[in-house]
PDB file of N, CA and C in Angstrom:
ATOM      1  N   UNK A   1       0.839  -1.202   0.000  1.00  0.00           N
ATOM      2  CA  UNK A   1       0.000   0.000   0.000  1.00  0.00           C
ATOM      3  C   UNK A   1       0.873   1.250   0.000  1.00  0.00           C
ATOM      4  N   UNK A   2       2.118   0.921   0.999  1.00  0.00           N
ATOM      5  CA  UNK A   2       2.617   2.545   0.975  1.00  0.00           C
ATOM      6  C   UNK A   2       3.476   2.745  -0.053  1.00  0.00           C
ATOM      7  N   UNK A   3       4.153   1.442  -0.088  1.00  0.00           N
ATOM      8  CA  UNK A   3       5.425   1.610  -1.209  1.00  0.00           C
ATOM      9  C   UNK A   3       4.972   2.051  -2.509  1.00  0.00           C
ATOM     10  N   UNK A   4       3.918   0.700  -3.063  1.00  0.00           N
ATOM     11  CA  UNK A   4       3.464   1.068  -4.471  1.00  0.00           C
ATOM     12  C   UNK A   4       2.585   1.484  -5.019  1.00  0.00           C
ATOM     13  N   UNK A   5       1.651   2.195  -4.070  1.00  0.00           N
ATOM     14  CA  UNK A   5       0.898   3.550  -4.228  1.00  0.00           C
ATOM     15  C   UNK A   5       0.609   4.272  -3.497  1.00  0.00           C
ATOM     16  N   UNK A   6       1.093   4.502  -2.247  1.00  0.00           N
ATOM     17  CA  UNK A   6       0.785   6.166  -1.507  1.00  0.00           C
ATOM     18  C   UNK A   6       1.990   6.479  -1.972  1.00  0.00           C
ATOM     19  N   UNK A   7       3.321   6.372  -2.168  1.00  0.00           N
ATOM     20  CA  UNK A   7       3.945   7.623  -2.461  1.00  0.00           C
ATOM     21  C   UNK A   7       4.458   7.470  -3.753  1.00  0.00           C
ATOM     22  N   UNK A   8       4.515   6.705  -4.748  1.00  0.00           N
ATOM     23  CA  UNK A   8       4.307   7.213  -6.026  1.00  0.00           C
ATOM     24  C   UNK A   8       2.877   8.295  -6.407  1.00  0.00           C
ATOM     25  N   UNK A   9       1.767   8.125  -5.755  1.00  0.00           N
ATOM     26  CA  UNK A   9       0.323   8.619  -6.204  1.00  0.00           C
ATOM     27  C   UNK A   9       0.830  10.215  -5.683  1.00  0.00           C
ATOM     28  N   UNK A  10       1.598   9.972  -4.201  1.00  0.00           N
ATOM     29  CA  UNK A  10       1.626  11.546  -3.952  1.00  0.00           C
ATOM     30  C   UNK A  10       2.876  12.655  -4.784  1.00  0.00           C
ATOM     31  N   UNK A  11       3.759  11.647  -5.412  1.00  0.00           N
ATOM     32  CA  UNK A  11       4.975  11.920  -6.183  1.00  0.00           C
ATOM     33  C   UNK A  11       4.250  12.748  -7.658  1.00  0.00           C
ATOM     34  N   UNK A  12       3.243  11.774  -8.154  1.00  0.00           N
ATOM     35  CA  UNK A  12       2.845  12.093  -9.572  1.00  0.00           C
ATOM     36  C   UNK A  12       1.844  13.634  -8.733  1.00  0.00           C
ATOM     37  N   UNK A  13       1.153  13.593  -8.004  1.00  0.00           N
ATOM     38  CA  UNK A  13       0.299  14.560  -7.264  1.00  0.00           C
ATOM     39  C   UNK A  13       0.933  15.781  -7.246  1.00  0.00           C
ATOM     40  N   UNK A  14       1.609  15.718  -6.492  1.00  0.00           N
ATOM     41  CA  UNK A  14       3.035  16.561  -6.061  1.00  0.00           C
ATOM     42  C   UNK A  14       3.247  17.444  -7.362  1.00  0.00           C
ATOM     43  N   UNK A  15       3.878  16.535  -8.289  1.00  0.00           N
ATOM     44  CA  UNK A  15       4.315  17.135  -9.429  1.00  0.00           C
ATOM     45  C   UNK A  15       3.547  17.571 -10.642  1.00  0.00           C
ATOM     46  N   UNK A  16       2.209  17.167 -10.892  1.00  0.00           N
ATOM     47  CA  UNK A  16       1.104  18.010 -11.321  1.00  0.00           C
ATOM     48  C   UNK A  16       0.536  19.489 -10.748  1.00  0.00           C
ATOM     49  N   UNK A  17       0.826  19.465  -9.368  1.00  0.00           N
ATOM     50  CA  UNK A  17       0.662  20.748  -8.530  1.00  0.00           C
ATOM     51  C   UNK A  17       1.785  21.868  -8.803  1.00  0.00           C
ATOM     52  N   UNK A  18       2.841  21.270  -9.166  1.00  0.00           N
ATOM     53  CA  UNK A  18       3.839  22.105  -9.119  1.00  0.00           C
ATOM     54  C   UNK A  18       3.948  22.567 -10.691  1.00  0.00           C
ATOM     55  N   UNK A  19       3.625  21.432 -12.001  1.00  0.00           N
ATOM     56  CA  UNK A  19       4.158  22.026 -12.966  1.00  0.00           C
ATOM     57  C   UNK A  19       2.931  23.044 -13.698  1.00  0.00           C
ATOM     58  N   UNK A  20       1.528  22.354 -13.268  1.00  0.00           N
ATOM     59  CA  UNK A  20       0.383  23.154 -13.894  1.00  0.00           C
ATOM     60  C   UNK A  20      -0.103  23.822 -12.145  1.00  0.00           C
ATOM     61  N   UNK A  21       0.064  25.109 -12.357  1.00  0.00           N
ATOM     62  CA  UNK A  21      -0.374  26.042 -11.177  1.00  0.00           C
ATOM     63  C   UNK A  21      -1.974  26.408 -11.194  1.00  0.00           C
ATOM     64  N   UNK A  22      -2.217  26.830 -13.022  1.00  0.00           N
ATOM     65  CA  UNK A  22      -3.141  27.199 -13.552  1.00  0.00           C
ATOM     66  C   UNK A  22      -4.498  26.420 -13.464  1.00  0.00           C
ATOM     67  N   UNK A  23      -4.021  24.803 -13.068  1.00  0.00           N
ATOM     68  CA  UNK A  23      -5.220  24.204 -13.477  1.00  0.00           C
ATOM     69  C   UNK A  23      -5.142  23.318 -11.025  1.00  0.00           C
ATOM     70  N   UNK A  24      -4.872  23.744 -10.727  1.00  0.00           N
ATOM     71  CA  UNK A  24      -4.949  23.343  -9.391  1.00  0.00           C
ATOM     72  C   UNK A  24      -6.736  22.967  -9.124  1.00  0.00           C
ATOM     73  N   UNK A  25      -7.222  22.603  -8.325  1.00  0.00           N
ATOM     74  CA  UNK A  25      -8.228  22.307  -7.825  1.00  0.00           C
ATOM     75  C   UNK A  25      -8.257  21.523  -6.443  1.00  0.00           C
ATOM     76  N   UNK A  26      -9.383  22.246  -5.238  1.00  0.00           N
ATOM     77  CA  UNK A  26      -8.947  21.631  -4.182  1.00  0.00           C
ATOM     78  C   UNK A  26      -9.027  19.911  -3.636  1.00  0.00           C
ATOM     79  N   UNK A  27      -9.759  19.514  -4.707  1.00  0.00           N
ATOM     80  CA  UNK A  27      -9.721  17.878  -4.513  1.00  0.00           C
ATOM     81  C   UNK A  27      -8.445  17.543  -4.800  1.00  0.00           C
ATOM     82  N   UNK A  28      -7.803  18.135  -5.535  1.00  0.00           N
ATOM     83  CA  UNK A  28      -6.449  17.671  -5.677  1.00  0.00           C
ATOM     84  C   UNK A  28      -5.423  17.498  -4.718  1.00  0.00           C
ATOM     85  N   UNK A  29      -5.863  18.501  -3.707  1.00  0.00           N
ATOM     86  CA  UNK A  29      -4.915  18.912  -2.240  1.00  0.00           C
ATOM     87  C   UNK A  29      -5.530  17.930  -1.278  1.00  0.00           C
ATOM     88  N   UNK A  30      -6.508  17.667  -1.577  1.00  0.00           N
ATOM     89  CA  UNK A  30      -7.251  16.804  -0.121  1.00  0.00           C
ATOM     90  C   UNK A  30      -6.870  15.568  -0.881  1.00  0.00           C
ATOM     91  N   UNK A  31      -7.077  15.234  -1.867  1.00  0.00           N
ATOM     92  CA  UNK A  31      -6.052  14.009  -2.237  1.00  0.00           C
ATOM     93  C   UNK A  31      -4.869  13.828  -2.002  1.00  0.00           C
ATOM     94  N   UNK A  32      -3.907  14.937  -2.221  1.00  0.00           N
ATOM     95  CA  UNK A  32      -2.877  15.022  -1.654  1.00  0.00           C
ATOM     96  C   UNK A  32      -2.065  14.493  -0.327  1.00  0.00           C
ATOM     97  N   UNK A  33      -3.407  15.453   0.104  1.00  0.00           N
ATOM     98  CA  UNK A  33      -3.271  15.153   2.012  1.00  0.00           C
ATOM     99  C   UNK A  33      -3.672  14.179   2.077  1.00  0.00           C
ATOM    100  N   UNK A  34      -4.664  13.285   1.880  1.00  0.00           N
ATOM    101  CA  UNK A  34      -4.888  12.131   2.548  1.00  0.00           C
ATOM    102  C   UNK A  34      -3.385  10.882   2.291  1.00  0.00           C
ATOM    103  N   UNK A  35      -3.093  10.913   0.977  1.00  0.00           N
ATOM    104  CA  UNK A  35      -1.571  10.303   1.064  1.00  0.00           C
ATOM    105  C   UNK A  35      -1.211  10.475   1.654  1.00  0.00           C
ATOM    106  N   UNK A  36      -0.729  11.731   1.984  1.00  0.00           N
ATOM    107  CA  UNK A  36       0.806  12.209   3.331  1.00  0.00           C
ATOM    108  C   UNK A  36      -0.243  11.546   4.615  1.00  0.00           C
ATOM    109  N   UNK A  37      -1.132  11.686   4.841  1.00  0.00           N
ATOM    110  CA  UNK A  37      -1.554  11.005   6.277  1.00  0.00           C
ATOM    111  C   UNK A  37      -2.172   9.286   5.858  1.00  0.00           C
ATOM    112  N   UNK A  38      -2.297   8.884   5.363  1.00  0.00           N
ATOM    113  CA  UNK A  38      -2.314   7.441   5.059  1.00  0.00           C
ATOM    114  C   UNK A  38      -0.446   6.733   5.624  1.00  0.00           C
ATOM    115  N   UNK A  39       0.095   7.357   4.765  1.00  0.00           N
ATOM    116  CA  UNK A  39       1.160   7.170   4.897  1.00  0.00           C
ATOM    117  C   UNK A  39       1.890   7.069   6.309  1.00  0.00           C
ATOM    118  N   UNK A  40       1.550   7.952   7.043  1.00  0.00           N
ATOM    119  CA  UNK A  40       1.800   8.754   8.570  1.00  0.00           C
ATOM    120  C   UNK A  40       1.490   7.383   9.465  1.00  0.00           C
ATOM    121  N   UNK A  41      -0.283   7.592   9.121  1.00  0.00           N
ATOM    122  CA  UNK A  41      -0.753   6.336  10.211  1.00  0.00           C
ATOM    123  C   UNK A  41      -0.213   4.997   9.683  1.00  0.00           C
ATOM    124  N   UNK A  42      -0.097   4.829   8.238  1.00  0.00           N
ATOM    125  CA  UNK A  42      -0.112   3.227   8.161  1.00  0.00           C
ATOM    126  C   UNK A  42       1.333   2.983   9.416  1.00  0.00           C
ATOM    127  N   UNK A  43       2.560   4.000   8.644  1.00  0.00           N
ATOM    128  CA  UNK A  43       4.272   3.418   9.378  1.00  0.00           C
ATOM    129  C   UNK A  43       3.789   3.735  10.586  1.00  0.00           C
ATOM    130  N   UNK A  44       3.274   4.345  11.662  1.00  0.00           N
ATOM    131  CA  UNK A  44       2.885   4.636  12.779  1.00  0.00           C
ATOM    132  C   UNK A  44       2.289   3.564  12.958  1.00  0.00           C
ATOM    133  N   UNK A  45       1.268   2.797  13.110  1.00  0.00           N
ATOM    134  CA  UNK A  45       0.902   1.913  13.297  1.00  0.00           C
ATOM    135  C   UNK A  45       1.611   0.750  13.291  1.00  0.00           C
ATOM    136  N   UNK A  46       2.213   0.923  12.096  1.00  0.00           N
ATOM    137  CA  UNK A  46       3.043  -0.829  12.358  1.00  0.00           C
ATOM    138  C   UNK A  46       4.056  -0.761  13.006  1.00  0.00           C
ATOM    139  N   UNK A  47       4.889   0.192  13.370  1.00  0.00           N
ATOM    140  CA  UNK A  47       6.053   0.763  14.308  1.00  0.00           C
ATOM    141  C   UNK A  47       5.856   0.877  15.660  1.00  0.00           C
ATOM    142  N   UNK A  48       4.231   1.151  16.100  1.00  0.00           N
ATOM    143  CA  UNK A  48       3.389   0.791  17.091  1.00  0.00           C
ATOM    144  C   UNK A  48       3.402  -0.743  17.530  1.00  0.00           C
ATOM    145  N   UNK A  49       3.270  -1.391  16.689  1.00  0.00           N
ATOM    146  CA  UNK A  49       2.767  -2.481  16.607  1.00  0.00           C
ATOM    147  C   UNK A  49       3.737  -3.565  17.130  1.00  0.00           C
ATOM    148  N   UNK A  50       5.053  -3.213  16.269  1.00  0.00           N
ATOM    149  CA  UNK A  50       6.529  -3.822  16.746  1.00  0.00           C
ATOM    150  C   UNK A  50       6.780  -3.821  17.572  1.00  0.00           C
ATOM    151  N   UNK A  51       6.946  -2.329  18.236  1.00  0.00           N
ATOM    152  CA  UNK A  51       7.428  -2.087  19.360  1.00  0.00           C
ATOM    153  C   UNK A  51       6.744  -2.473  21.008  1.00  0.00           C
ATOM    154  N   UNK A  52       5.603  -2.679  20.652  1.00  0.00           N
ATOM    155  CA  UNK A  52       4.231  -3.149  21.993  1.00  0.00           C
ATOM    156  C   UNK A  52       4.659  -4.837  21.463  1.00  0.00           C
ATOM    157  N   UNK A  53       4.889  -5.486  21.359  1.00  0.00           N
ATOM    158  CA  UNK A  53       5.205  -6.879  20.833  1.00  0.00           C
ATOM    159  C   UNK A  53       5.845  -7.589  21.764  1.00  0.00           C
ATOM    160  N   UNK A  54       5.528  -7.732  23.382  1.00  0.00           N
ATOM    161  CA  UNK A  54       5.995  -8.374  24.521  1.00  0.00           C
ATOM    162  C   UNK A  54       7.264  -9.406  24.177  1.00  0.00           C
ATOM    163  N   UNK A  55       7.064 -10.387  23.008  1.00  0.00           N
ATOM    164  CA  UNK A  55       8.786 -11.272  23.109  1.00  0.00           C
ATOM    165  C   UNK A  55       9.564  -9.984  22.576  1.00  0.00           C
ATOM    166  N   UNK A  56       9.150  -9.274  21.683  1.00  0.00           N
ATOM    167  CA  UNK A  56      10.963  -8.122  21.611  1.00  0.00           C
ATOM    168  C   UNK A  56      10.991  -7.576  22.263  1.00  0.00           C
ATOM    169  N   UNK A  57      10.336  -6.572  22.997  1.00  0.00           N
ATOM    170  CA  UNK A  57      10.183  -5.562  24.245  1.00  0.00           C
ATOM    171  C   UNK A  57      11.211  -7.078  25.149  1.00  0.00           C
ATOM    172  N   UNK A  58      10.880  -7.953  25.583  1.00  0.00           N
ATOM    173  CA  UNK A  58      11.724  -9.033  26.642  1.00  0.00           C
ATOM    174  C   UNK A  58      12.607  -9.041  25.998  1.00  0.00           C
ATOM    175  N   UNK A  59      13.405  -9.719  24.563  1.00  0.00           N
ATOM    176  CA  UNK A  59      14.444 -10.022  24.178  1.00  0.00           C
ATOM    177  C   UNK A  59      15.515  -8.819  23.700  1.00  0.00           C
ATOM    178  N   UNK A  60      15.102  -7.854  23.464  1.00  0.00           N
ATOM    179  CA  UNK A  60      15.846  -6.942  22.915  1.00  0.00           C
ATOM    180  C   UNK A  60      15.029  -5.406  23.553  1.00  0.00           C
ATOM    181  N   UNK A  61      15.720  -5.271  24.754  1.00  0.00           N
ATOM    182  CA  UNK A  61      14.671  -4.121  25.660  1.00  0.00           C
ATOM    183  C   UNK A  61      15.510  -2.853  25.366  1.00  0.00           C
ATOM    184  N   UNK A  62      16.566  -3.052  24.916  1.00  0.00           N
ATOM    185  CA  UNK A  62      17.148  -1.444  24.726  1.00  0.00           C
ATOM    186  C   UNK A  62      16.822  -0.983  23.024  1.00  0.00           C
ATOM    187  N   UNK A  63      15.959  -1.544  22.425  1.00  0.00           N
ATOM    188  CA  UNK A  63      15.572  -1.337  21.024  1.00  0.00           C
ATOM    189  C   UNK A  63      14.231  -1.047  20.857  1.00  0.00           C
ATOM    190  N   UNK A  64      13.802  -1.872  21.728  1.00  0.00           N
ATOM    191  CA  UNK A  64      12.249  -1.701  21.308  1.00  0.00           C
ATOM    192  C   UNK A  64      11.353  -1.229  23.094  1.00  0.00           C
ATOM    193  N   UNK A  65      10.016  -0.737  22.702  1.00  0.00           N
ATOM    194  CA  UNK A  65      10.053  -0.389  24.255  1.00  0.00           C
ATOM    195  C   UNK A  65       9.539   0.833  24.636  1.00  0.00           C
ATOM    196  N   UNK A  66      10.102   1.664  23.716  1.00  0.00           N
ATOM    197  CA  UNK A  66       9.834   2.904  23.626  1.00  0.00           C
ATOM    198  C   UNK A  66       8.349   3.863  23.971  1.00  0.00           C
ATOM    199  N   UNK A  67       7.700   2.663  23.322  1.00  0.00           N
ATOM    200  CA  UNK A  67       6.180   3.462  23.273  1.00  0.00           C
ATOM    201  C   UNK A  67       6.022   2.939  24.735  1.00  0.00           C
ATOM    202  N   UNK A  68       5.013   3.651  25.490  1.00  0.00           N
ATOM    203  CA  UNK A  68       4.929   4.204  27.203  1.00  0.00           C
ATOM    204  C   UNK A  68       3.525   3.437  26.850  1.00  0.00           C
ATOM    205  N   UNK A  69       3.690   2.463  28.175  1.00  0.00           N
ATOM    206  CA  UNK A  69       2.199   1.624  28.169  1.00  0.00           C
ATOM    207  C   UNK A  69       1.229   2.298  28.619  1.00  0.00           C
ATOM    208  N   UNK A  70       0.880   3.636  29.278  1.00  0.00           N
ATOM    209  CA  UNK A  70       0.016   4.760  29.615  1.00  0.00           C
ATOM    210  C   UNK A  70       0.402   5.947  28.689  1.00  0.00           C
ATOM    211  N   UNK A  71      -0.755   6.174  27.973  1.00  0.00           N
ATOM    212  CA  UNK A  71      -0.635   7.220  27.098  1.00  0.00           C
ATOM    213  C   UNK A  71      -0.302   6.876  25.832  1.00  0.00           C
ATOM    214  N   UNK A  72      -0.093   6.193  25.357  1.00  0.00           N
ATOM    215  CA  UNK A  72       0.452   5.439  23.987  1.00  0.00           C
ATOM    216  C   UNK A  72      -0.691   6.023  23.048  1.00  0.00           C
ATOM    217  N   UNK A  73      -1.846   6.527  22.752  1.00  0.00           N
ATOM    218  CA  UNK A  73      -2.258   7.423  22.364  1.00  0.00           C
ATOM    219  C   UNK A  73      -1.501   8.807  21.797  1.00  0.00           C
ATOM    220  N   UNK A  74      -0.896   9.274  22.416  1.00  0.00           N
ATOM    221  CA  UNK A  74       0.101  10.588  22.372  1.00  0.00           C
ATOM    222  C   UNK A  74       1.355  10.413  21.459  1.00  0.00           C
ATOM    223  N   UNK A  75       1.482   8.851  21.885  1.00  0.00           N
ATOM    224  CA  UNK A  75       3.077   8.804  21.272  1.00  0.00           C
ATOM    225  C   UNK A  75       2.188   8.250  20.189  1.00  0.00           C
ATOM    226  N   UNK A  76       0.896   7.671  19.912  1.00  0.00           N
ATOM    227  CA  UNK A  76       1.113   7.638  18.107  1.00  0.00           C
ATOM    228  C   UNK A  76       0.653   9.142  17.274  1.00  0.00           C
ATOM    229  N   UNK A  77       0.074   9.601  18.023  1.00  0.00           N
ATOM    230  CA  UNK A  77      -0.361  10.952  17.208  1.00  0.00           C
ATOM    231  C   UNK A  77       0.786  11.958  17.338  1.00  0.00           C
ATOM    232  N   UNK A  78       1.601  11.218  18.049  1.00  0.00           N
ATOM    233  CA  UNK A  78       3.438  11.898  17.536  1.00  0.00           C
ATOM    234  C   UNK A  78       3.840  11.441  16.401  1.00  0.00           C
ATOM    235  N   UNK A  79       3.802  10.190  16.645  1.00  0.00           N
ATOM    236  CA  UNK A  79       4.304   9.368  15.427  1.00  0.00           C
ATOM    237  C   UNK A  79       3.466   9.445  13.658  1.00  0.00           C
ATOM    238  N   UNK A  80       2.757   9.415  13.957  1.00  0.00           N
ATOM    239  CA  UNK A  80       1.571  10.075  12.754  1.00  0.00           C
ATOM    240  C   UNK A  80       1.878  11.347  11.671  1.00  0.00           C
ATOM    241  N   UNK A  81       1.955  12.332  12.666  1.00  0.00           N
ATOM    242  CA  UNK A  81       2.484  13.660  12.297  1.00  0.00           C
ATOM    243  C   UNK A  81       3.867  13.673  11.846  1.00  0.00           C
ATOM    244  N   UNK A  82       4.782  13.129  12.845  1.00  0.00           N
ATOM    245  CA  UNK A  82       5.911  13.091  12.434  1.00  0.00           C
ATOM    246  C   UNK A  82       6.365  12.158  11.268  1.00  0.00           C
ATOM    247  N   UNK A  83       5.555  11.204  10.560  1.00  0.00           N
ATOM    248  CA  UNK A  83       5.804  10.539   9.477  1.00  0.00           C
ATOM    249  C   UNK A  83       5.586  11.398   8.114  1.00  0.00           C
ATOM    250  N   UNK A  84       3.942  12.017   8.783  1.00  0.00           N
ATOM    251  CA  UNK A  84       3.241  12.317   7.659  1.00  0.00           C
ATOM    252  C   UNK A  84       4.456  13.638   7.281  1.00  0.00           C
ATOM    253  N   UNK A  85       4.952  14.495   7.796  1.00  0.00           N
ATOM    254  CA  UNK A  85       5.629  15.437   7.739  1.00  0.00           C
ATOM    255  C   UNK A  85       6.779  14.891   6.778  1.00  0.00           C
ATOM    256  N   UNK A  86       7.741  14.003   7.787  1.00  0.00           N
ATOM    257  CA  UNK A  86       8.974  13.520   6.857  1.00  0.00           C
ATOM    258  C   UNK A  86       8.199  12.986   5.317  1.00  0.00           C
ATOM    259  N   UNK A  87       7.171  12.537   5.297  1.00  0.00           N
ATOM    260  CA  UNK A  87       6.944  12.310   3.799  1.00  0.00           C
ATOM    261  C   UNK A  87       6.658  13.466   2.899  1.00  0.00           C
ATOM    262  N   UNK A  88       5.790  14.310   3.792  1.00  0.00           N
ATOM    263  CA  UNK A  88       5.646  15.539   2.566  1.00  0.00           C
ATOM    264  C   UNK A  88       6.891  16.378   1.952  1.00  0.00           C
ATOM    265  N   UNK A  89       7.975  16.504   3.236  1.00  0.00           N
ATOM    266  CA  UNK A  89       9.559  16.965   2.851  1.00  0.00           C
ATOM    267  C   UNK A  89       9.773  16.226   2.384  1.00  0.00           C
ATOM    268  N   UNK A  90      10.114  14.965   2.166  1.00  0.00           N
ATOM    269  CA  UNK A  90      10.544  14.258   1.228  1.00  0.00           C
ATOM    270  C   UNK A  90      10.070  14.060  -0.436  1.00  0.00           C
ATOM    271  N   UNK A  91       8.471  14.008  -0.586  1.00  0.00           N
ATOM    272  CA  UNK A  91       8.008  14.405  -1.431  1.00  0.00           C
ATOM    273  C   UNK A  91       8.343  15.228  -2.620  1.00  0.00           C
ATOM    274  N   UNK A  92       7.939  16.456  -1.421  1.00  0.00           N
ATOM    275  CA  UNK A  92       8.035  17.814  -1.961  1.00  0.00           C
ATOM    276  C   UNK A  92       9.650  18.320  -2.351  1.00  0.00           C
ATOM    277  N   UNK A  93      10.585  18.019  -2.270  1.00  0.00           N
ATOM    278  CA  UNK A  93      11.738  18.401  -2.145  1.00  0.00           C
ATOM    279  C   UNK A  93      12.291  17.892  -3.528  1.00  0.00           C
ATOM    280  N   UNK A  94      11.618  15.998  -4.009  1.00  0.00           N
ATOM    281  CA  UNK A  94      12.024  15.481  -4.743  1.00  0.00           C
ATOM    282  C   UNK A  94      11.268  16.246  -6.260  1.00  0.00           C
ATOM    283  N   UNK A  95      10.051  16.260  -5.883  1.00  0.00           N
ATOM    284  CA  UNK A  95       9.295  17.159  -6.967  1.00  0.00           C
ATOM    285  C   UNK A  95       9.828  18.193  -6.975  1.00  0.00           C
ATOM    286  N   UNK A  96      10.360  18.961  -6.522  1.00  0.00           N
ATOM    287  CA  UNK A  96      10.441  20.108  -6.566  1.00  0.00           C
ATOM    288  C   UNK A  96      12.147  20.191  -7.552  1.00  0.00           C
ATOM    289  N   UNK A  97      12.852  19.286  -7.364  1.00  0.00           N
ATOM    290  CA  UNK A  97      14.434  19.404  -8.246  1.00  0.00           C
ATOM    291  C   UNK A  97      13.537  18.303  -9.469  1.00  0.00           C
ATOM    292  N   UNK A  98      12.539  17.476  -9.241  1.00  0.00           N
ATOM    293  CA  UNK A  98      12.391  16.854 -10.853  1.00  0.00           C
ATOM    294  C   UNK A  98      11.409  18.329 -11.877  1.00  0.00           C
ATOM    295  N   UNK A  99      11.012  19.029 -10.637  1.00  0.00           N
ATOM    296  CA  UNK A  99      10.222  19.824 -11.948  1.00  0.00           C
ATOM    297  C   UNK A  99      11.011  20.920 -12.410  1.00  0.00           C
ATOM    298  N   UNK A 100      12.536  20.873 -11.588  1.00  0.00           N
ATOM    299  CA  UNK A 100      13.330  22.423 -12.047  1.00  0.00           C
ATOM    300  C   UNK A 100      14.413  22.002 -12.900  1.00  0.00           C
ATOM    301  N   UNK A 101      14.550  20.753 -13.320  1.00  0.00           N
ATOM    302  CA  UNK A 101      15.105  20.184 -14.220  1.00  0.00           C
ATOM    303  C   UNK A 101      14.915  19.805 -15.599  1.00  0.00           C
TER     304      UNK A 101
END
């Protein structure tokens, strides 16, 4: 899901926004956005998921662990944001040298 279409879909997205200004429309942006946050929750979730995983949390406790068994709520809507973010910089950065080229 994320690899071979949320961020190619937001790559081609991305770069339709950037090369036609003229023809923008806001479904295009809320399409947009929902990639960058698809993206956010899916790795948030499964990074969630790893890490709450009682045999690695026991076997390997200085790696995994991290997420706080009270409040773990907080730390994914950290984790969420902070994905969805690194993807849109990443995104946007790559579109942005393929469309000035």
């Amino acid at each position: 899901e994320v690899i071979t279409e949320a961020i190619p879909q937001a790559v081609v997205q991305t770069l339709v926004l950037l090369q036609y200004p003229d023809q923008r429309t806001s479904l295009q942006f809320v399409s947009l956005f929902t990639s960058f946050i698809t993206t956010g929750f899916v790795v948030a979730s499964a990074d969630k998921e790893i890490d709450t995983d009682k045999y690695r949390r026991k076997n390997e406790p200085l790696m995994f662990g991290y997420v706080p068994k009270d409040g773990a709520h907080r730390q994914m809507v950290a984790s969420v944001s902070f994905f969805t973010l690194y993807k849109f910089v990443k995104v946007f950065s790559l579109c942005l040298l393929i469309a000035s080229s």
